[in-house]
N, C-alpha and C. Protein backbone atom coordinates (compact mmCIF):
# COMPACT_ATOMS: atom_id res chain seq x y z
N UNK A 1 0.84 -1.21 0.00
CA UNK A 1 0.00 0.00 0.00
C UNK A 1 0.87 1.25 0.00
N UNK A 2 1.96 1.13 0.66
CA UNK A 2 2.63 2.84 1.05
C UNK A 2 3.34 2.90 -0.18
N UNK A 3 3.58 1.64 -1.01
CA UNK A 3 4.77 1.85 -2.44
C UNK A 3 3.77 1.87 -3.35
N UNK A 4 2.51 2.28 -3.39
CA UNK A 4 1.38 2.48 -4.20
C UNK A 4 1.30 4.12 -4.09
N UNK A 5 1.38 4.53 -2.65
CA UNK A 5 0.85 5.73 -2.31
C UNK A 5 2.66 6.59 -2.97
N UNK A 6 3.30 6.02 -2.76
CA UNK A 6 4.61 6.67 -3.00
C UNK A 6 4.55 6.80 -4.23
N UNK A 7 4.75 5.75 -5.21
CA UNK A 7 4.71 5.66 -6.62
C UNK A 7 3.67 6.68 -7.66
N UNK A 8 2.50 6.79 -6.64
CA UNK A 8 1.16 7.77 -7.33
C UNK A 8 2.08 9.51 -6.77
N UNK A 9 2.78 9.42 -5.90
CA UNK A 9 3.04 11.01 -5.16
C UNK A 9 4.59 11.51 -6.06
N UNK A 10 4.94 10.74 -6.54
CA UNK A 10 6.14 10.89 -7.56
C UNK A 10 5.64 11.15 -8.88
N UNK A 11 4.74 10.38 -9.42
CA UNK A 11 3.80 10.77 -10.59
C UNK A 11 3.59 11.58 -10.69
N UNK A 12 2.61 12.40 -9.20
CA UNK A 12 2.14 13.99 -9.60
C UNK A 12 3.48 14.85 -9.69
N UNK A 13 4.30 14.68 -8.99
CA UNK A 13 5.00 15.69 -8.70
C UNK A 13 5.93 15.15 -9.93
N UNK A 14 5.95 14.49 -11.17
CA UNK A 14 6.70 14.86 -12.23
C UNK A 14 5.46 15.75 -12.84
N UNK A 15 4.29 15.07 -12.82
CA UNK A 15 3.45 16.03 -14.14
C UNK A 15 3.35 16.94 -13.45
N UNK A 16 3.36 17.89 -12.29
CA UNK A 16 3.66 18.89 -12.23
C UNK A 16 4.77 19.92 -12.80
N UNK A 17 5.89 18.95 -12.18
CA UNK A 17 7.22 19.60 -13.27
C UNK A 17 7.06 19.51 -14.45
N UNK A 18 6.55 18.82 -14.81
CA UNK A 18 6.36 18.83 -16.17
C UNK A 18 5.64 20.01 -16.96
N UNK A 19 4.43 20.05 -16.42
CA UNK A 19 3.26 21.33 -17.00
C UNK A 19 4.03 22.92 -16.22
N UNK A 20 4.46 22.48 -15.32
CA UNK A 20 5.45 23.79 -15.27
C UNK A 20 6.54 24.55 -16.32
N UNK A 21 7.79 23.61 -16.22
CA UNK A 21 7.99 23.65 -17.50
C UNK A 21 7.64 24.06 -19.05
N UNK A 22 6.83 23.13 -19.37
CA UNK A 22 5.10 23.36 -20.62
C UNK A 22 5.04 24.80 -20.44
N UNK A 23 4.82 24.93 -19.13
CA UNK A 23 4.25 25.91 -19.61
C UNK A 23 5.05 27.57 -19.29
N UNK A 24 6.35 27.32 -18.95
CA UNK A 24 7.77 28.51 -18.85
C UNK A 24 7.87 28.68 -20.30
N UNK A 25 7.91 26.95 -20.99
CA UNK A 25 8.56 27.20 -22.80
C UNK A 25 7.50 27.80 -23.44
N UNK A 26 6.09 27.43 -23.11
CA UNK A 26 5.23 28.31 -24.06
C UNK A 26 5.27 29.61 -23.87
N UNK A 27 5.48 30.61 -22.48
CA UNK A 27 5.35 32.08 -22.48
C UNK A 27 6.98 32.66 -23.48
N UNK A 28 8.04 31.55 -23.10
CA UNK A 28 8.76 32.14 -24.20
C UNK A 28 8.56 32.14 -25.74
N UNK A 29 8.54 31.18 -26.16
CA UNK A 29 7.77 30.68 -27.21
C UNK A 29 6.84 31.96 -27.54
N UNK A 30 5.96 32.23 -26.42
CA UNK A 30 5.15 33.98 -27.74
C UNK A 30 5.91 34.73 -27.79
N UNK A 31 6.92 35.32 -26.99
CA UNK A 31 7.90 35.92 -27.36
C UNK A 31 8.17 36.17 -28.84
N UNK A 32 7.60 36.88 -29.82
CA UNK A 32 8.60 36.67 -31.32
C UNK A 32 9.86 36.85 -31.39
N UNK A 33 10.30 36.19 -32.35
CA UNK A 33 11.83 36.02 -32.63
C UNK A 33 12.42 37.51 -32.72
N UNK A 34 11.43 38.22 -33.60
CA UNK A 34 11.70 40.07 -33.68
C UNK A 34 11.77 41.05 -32.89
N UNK A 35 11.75 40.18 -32.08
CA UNK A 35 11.98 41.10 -30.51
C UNK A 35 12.73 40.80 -29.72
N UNK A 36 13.70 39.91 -29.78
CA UNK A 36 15.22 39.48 -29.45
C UNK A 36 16.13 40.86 -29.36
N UNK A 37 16.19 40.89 -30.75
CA UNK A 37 17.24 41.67 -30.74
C UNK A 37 17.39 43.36 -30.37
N UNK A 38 15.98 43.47 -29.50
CA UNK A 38 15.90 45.00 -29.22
C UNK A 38 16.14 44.58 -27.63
N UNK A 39 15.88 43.24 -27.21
CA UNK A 39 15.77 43.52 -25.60
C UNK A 39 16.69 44.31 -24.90
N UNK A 40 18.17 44.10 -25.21
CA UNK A 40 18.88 44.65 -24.44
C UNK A 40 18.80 46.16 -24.45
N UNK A 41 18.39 47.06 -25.72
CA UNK A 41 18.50 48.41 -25.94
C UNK A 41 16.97 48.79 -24.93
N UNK A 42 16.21 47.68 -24.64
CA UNK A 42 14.75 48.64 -24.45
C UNK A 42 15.07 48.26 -22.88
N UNK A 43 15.77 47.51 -22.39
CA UNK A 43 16.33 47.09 -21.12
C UNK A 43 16.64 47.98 -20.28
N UNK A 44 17.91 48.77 -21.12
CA UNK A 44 18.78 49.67 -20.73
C UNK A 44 17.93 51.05 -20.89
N UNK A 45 17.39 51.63 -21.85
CA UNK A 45 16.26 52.30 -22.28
C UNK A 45 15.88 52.90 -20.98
N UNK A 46 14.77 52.04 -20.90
CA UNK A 46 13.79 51.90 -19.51
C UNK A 46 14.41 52.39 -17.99
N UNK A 47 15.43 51.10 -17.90
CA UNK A 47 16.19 51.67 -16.61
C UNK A 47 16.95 53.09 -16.33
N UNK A 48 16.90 53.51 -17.74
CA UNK A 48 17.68 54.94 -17.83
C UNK A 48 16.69 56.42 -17.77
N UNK A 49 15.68 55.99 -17.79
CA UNK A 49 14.54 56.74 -18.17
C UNK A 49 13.86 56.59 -16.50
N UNK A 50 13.42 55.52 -15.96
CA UNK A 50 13.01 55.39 -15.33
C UNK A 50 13.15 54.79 -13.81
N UNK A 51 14.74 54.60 -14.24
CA UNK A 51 15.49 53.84 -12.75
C UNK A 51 15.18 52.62 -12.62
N UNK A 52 16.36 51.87 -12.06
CA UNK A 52 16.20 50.18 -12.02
C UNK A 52 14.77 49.83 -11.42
N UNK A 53 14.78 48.96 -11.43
CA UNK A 53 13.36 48.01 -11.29
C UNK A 53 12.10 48.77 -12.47
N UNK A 54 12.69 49.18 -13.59
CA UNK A 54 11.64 49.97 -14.63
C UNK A 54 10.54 48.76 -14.50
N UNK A 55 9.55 48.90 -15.58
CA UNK A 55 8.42 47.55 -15.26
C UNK A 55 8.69 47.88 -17.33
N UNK A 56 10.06 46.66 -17.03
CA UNK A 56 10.45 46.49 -18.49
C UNK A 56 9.22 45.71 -19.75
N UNK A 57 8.69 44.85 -18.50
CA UNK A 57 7.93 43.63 -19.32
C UNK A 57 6.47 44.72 -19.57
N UNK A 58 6.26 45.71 -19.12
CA UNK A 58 4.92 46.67 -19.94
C UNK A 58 5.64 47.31 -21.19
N UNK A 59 6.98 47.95 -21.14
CA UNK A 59 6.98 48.26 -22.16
C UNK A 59 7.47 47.67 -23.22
N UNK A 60 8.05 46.09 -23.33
CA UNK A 60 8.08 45.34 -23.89
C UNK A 60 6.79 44.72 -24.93
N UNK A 61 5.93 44.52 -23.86
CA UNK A 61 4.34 44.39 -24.15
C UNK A 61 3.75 45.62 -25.10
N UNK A 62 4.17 46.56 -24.68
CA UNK A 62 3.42 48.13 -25.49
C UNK A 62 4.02 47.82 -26.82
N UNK A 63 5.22 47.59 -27.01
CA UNK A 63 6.08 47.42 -28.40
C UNK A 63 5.13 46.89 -29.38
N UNK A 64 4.85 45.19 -28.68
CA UNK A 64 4.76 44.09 -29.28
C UNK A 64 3.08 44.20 -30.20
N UNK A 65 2.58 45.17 -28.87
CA UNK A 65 0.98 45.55 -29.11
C UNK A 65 1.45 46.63 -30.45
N UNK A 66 2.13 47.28 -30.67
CA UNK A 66 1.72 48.73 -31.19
C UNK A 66 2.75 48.33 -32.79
N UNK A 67 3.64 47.61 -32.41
CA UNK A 67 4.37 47.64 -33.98
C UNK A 67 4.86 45.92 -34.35
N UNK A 68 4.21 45.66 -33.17
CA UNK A 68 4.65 43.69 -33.81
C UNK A 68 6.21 43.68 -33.78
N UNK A 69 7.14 44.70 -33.21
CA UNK A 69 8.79 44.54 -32.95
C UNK A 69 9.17 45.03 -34.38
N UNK A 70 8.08 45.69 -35.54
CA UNK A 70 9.07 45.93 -36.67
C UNK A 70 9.13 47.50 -36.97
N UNK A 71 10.67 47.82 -36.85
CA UNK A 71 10.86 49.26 -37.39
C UNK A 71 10.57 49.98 -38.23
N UNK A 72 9.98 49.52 -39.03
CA UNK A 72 9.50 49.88 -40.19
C UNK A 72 8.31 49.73 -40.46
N UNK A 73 7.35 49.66 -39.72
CA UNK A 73 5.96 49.58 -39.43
C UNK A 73 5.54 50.89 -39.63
N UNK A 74 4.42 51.10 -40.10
CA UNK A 74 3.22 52.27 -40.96
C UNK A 74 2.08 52.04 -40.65
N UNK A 75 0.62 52.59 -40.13
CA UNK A 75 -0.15 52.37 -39.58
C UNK A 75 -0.69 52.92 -40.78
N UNK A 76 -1.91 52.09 -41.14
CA UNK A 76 -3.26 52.86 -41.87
C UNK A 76 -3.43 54.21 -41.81
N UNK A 77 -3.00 54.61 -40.82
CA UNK A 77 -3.12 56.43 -40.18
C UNK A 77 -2.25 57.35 -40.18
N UNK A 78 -0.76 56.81 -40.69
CA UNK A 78 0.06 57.28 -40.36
C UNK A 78 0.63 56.98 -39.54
N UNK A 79 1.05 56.20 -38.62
CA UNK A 79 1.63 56.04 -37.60
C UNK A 79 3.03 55.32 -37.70
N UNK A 80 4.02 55.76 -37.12
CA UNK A 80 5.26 55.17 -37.52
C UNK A 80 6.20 54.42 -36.79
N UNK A 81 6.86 53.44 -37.21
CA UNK A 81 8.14 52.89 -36.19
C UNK A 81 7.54 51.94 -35.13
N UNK A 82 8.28 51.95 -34.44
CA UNK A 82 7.99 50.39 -33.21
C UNK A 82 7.18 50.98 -31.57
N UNK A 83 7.50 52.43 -31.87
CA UNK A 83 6.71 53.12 -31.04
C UNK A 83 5.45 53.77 -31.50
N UNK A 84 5.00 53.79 -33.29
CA UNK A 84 3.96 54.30 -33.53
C UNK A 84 3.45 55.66 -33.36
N UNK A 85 4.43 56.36 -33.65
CA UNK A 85 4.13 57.58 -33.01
C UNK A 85 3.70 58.38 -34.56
N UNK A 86 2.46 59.25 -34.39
CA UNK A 86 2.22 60.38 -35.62
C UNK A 86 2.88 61.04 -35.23
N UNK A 87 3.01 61.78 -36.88
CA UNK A 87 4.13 63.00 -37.42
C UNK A 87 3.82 64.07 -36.59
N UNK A 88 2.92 64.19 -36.11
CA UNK A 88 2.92 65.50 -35.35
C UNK A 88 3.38 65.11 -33.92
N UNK A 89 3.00 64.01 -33.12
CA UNK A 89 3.15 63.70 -31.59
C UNK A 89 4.73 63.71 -31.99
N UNK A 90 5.26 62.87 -33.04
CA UNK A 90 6.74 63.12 -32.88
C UNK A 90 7.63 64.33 -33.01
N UNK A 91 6.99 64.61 -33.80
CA UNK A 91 7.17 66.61 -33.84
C UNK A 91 7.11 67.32 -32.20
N UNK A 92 6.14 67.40 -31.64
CA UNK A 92 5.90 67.85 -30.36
C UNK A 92 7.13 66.94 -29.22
N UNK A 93 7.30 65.92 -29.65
CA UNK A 93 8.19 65.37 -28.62
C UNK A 93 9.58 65.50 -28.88
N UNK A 94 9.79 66.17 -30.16
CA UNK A 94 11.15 65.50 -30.23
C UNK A 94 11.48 67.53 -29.52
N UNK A 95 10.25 68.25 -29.76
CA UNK A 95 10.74 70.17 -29.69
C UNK A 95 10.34 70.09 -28.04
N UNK A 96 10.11 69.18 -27.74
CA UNK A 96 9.91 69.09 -25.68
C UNK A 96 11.47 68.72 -25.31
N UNK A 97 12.06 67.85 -26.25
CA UNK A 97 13.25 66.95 -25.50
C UNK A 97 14.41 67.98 -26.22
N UNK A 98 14.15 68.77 -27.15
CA UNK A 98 14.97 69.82 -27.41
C UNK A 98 15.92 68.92 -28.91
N UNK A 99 14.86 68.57 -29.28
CA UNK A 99 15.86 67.42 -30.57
C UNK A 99 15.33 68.17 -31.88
N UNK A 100 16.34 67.79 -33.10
CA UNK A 100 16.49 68.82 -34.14
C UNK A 100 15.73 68.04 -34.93
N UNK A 101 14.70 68.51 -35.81
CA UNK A 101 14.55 67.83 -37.19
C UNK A 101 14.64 66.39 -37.63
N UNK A 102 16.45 67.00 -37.86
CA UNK A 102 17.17 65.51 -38.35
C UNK A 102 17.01 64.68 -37.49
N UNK A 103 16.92 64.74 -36.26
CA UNK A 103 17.43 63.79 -35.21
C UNK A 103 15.77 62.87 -34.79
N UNK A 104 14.79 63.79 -35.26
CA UNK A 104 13.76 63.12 -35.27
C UNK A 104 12.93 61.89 -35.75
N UNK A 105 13.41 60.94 -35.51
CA UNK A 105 13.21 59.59 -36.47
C UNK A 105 12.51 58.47 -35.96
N UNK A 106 11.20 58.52 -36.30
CA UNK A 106 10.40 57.39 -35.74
C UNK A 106 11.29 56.19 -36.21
N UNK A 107 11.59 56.05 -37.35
CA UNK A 107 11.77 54.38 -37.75
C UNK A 107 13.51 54.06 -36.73
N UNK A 108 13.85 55.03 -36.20
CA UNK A 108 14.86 54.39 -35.72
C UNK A 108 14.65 53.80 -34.91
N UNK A 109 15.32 52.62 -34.21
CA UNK A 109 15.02 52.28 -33.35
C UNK A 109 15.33 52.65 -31.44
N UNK A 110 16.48 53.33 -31.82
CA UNK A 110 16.70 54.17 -30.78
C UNK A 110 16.17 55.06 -30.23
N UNK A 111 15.69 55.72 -31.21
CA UNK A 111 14.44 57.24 -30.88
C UNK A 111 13.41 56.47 -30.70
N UNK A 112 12.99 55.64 -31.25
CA UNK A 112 11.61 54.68 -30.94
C UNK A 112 11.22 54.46 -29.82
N UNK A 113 12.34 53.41 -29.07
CA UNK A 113 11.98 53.05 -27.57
C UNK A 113 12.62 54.16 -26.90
N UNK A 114 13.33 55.10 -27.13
CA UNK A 114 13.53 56.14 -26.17
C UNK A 114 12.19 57.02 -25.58
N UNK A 115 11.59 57.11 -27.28
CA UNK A 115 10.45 58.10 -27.07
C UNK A 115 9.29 57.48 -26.80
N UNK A 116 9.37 56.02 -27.02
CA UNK A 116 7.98 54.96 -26.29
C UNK A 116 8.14 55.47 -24.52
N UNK A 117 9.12 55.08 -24.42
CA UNK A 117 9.51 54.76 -22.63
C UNK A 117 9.71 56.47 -22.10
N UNK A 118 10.13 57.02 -22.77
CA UNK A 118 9.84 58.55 -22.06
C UNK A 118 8.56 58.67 -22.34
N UNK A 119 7.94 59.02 -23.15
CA UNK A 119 6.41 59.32 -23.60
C UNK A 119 5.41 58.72 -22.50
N UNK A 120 6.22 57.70 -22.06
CA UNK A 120 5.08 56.86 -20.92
C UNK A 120 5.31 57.39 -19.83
N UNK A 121 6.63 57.78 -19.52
CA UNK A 121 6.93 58.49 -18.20
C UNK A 121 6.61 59.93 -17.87
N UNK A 122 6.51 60.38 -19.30
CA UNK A 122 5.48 61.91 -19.39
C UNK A 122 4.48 61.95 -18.94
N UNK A 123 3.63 60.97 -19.48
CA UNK A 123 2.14 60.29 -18.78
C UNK A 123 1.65 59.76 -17.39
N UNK A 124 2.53 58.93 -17.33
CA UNK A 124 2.69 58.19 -15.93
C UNK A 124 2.86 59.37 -14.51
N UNK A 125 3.78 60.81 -15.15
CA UNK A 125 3.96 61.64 -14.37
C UNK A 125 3.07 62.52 -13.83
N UNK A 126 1.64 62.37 -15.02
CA UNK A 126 0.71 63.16 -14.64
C UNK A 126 -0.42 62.52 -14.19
N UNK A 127 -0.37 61.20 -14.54
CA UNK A 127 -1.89 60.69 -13.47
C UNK A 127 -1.65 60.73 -12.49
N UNK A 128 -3.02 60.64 -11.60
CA UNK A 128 -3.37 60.45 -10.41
C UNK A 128 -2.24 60.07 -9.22
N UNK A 129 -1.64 60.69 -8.32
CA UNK A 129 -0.72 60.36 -7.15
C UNK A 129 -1.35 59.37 -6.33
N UNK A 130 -2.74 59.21 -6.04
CA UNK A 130 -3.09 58.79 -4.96
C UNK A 130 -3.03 56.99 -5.55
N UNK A 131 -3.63 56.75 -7.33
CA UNK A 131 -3.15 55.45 -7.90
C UNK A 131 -2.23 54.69 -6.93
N UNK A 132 -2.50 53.68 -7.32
CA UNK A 132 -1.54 52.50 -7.37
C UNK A 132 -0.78 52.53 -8.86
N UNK A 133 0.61 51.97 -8.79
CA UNK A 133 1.43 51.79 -10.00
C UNK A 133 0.47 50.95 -10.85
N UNK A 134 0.05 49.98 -10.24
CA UNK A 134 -1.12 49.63 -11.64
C UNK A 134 -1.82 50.28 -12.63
N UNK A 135 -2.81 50.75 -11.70
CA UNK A 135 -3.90 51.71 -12.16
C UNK A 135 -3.05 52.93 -12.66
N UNK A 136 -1.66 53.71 -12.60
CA UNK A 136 -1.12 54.72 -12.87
C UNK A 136 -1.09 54.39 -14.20
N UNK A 137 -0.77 53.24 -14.37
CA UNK A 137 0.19 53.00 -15.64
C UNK A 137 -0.66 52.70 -16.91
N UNK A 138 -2.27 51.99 -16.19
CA UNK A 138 -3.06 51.90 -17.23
C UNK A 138 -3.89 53.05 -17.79
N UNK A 139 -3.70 54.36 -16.85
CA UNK A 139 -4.28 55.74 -17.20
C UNK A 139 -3.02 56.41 -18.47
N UNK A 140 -2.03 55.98 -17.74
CA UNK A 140 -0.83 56.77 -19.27
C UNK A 140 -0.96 55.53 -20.20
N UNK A 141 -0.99 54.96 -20.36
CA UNK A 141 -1.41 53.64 -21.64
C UNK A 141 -3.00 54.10 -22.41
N UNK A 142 -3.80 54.86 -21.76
CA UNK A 142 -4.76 55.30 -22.40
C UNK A 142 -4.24 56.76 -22.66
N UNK A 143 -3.85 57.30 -22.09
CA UNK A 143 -3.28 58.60 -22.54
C UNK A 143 -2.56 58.67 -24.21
N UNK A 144 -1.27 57.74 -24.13
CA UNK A 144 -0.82 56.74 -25.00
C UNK A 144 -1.28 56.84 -26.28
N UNK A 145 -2.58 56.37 -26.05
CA UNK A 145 -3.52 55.95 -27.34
C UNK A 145 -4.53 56.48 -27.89
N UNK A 146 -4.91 57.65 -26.56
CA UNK A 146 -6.00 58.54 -27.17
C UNK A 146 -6.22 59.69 -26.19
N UNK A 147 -4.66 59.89 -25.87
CA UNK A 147 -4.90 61.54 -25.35
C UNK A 147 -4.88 61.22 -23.71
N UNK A 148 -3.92 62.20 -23.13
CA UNK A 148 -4.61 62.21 -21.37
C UNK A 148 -5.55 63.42 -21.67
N UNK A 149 -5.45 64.60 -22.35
CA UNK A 149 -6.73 65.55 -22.00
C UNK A 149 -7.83 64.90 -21.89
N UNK A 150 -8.37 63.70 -23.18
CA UNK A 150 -9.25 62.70 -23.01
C UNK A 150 -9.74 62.33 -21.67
N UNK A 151 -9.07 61.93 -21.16
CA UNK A 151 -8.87 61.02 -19.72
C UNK A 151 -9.32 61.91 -18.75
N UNK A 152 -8.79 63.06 -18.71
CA UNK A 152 -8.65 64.14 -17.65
C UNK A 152 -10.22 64.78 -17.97
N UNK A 153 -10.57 65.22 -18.53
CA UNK A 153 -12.09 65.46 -18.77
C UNK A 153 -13.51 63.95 -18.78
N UNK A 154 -12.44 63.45 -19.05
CA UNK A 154 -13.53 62.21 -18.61
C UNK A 154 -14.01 62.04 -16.87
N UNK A 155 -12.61 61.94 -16.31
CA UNK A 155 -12.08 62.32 -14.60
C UNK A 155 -13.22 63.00 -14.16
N UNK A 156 -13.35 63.95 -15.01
CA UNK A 156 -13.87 65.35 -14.32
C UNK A 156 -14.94 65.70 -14.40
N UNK A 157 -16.25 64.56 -15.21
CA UNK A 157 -17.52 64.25 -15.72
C UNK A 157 -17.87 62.92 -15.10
N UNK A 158 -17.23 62.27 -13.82
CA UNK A 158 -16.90 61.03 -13.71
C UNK A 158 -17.84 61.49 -12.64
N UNK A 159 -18.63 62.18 -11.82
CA UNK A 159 -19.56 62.37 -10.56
C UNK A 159 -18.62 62.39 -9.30
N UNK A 160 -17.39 61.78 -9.23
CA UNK A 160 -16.98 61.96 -8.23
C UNK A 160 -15.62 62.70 -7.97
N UNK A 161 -15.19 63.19 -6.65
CA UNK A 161 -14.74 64.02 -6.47
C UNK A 161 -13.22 63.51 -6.96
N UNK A 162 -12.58 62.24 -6.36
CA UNK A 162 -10.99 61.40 -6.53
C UNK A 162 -11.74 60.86 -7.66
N UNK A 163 -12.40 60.60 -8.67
CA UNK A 163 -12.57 58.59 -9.14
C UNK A 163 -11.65 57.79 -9.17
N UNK A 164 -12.31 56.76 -8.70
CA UNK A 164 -11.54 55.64 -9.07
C UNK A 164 -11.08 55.42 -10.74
N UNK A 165 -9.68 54.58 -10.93
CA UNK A 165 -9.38 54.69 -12.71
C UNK A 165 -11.35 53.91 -13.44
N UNK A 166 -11.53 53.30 -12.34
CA UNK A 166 -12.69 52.19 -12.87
C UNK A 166 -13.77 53.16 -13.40
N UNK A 167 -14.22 53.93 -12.27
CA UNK A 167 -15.00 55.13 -12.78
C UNK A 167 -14.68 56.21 -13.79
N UNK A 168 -13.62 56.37 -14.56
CA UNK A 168 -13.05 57.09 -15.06
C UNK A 168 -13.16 56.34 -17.07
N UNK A 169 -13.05 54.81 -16.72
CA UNK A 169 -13.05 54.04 -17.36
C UNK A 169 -14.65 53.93 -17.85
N UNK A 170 -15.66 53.88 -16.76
CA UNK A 170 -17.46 54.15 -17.03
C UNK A 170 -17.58 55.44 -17.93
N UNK A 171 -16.98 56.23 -17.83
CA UNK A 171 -16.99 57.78 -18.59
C UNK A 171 -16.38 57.86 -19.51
N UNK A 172 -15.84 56.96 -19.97
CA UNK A 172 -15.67 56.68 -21.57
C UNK A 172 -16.20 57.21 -22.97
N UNK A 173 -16.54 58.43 -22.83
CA UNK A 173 -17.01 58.60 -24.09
C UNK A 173 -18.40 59.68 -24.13
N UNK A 174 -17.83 59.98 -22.53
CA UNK A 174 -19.00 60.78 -21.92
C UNK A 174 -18.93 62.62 -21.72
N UNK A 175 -17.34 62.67 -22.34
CA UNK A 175 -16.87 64.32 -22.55
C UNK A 175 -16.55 64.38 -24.17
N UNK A 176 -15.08 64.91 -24.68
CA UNK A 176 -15.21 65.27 -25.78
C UNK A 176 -14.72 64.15 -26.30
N UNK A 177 -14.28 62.83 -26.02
CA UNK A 177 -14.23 61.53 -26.67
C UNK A 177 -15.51 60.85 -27.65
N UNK A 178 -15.73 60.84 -28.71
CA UNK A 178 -16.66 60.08 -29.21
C UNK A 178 -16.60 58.42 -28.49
N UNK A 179 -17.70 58.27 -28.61
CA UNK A 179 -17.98 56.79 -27.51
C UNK A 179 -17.53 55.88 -28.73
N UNK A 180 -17.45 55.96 -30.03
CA UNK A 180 -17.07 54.66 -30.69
C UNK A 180 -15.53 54.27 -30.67
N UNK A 181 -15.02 55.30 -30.04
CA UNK A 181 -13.40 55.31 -30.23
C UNK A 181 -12.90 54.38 -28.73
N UNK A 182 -14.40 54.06 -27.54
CA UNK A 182 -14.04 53.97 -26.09
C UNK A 182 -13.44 52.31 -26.15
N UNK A 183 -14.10 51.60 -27.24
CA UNK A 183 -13.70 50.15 -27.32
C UNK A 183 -12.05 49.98 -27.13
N UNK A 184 -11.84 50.81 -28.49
CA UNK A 184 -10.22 50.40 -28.90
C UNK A 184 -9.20 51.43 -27.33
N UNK A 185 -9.64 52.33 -27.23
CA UNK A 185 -8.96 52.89 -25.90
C UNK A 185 -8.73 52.23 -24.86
N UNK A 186 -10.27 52.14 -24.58
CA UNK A 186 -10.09 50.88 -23.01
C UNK A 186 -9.40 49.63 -23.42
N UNK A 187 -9.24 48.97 -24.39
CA UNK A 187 -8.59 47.72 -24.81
C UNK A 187 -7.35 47.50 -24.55
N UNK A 188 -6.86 48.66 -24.97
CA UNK A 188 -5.60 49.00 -25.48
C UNK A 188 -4.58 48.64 -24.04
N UNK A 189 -4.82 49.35 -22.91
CA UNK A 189 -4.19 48.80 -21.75
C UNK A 189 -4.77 47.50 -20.69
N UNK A 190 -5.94 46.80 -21.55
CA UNK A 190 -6.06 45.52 -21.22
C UNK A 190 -5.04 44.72 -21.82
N UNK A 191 -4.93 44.50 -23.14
CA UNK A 191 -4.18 43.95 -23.85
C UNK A 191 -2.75 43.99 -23.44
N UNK A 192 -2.48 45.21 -22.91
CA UNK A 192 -0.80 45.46 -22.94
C UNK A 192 -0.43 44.95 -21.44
N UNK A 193 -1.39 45.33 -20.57
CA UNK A 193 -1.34 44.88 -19.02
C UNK A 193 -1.49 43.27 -18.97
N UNK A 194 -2.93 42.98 -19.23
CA UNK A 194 -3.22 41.77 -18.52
C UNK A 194 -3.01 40.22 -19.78
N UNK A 195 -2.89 40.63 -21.38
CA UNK A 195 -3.05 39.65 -22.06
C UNK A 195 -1.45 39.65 -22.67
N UNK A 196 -0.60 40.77 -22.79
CA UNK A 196 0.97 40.58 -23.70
C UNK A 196 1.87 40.79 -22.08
N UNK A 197 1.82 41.37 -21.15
CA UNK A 197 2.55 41.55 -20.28
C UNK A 197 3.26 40.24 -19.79
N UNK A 198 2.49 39.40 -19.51
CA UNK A 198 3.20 38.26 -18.79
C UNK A 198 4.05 37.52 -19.54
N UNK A 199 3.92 37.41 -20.36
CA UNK A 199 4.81 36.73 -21.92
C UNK A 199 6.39 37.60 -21.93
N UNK A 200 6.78 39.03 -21.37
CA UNK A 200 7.83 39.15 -20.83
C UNK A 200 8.42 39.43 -19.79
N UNK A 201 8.07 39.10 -18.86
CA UNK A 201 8.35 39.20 -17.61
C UNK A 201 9.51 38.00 -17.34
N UNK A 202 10.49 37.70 -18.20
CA UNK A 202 11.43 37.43 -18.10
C UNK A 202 12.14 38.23 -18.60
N UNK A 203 12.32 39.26 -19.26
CA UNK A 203 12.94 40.33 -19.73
C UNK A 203 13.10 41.61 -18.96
N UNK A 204 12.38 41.67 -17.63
CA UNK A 204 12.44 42.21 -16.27
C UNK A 204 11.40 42.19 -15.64
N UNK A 205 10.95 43.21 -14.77
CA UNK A 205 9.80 43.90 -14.02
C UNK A 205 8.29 43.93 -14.48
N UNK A 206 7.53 43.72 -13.79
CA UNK A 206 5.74 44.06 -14.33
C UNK A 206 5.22 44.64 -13.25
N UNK A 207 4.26 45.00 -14.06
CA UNK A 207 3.32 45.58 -12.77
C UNK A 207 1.80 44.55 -12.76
């Protein structure tokens, strides 16, 4: 009986290791191959921008969401590079950071994640203090994608005095945001938070 009970308690505890395993190789595995070769620059990036323990694996995730890891990515809209940024937001960012013209280059990849990972820390700087780093990060991820004035007038049509991001999130479309645009907005830092985030969190930090 006890080399029955032993033999069944070794079993689980391989298919455990086992589906553990399973399942470490599959989160690398989504990883695309096209995003290898930026880790170390968006690594260093991040931590430079934002001080060690950055929460590398969101903006890893933001990349993967916004340009699929390719530099040379063009949006239906205009949108350019691995950070996706329009000709004008890059215009405005590059005459904030005091950068020339020339030096302005979505498709690079250097200006790309420089100006992804600052651009977020621009954002991140102006939501809500009282947030949690969670909730901070998913208010500049909508900022991100469709404006903090957006956000901030939504806030402020939201009935309450602090809102919560949740309540802020109900008011979607309830100031000068058209409500058909509230789908792809609110998505946008689901996707990057709770559905691409964990897939690098071997590449550092999450929130």
């Amino acid at each position: 009986m006890r080399s029955r009970h032993i033999r069944a308690a070794i079993l689980v505890g391989v298919a455990v290791v086992s589906a553990a395993l399973s399942y470490c190789h599959s989160a690398q595995a989504q990883v695309p191959a096209a995003a290898q070769p930026h880790r170390t620059l968006l690594v260093r990036t991040a931590n430079s921008i934002w001080g060690l323990g950055a929460p590398v694996a969101v903006f890893a995730a933001q990349v993967h969401q916004e340009s699929a890891w390719k530099p040379e990515a063009v949006s239906r809209v205009g949108a350019r590079g691995l950070g996706q940024f329009m000709p004008a937001t890059a215009s405005w960012w590059c005459e904030l950071n005091k950068l020339s013209p020339a030096d302005c280059q979505p498709h690079n990849t250097t200006w790309a994640l420089r100006a992804l990972v600052g651009y977020d820390k621009y954002l991140y700087d102006r939501t809500p203090t009282h947030y949690g780093a969670y909730d901070r990060m998913w208010v500049a991820l909508r900022g991100y994608n469709g404006g903090l004035g957006h956000w901030q007038r939504e806030a402020a049509v939201s009935g309450a005095a602090q809102p919560t991001r949740q309540q802020v999130d109900a008011a979607c479309g309830k100031a000068r945001r058209a409500a058909v645009h509230c789908r792809e907005n609110l998505g946008y830092p689901q996707r990057i938070l709770v559905d691409l985030q964990p897939r690098y969190l071997s590449w550092g930090p999450g929130l």
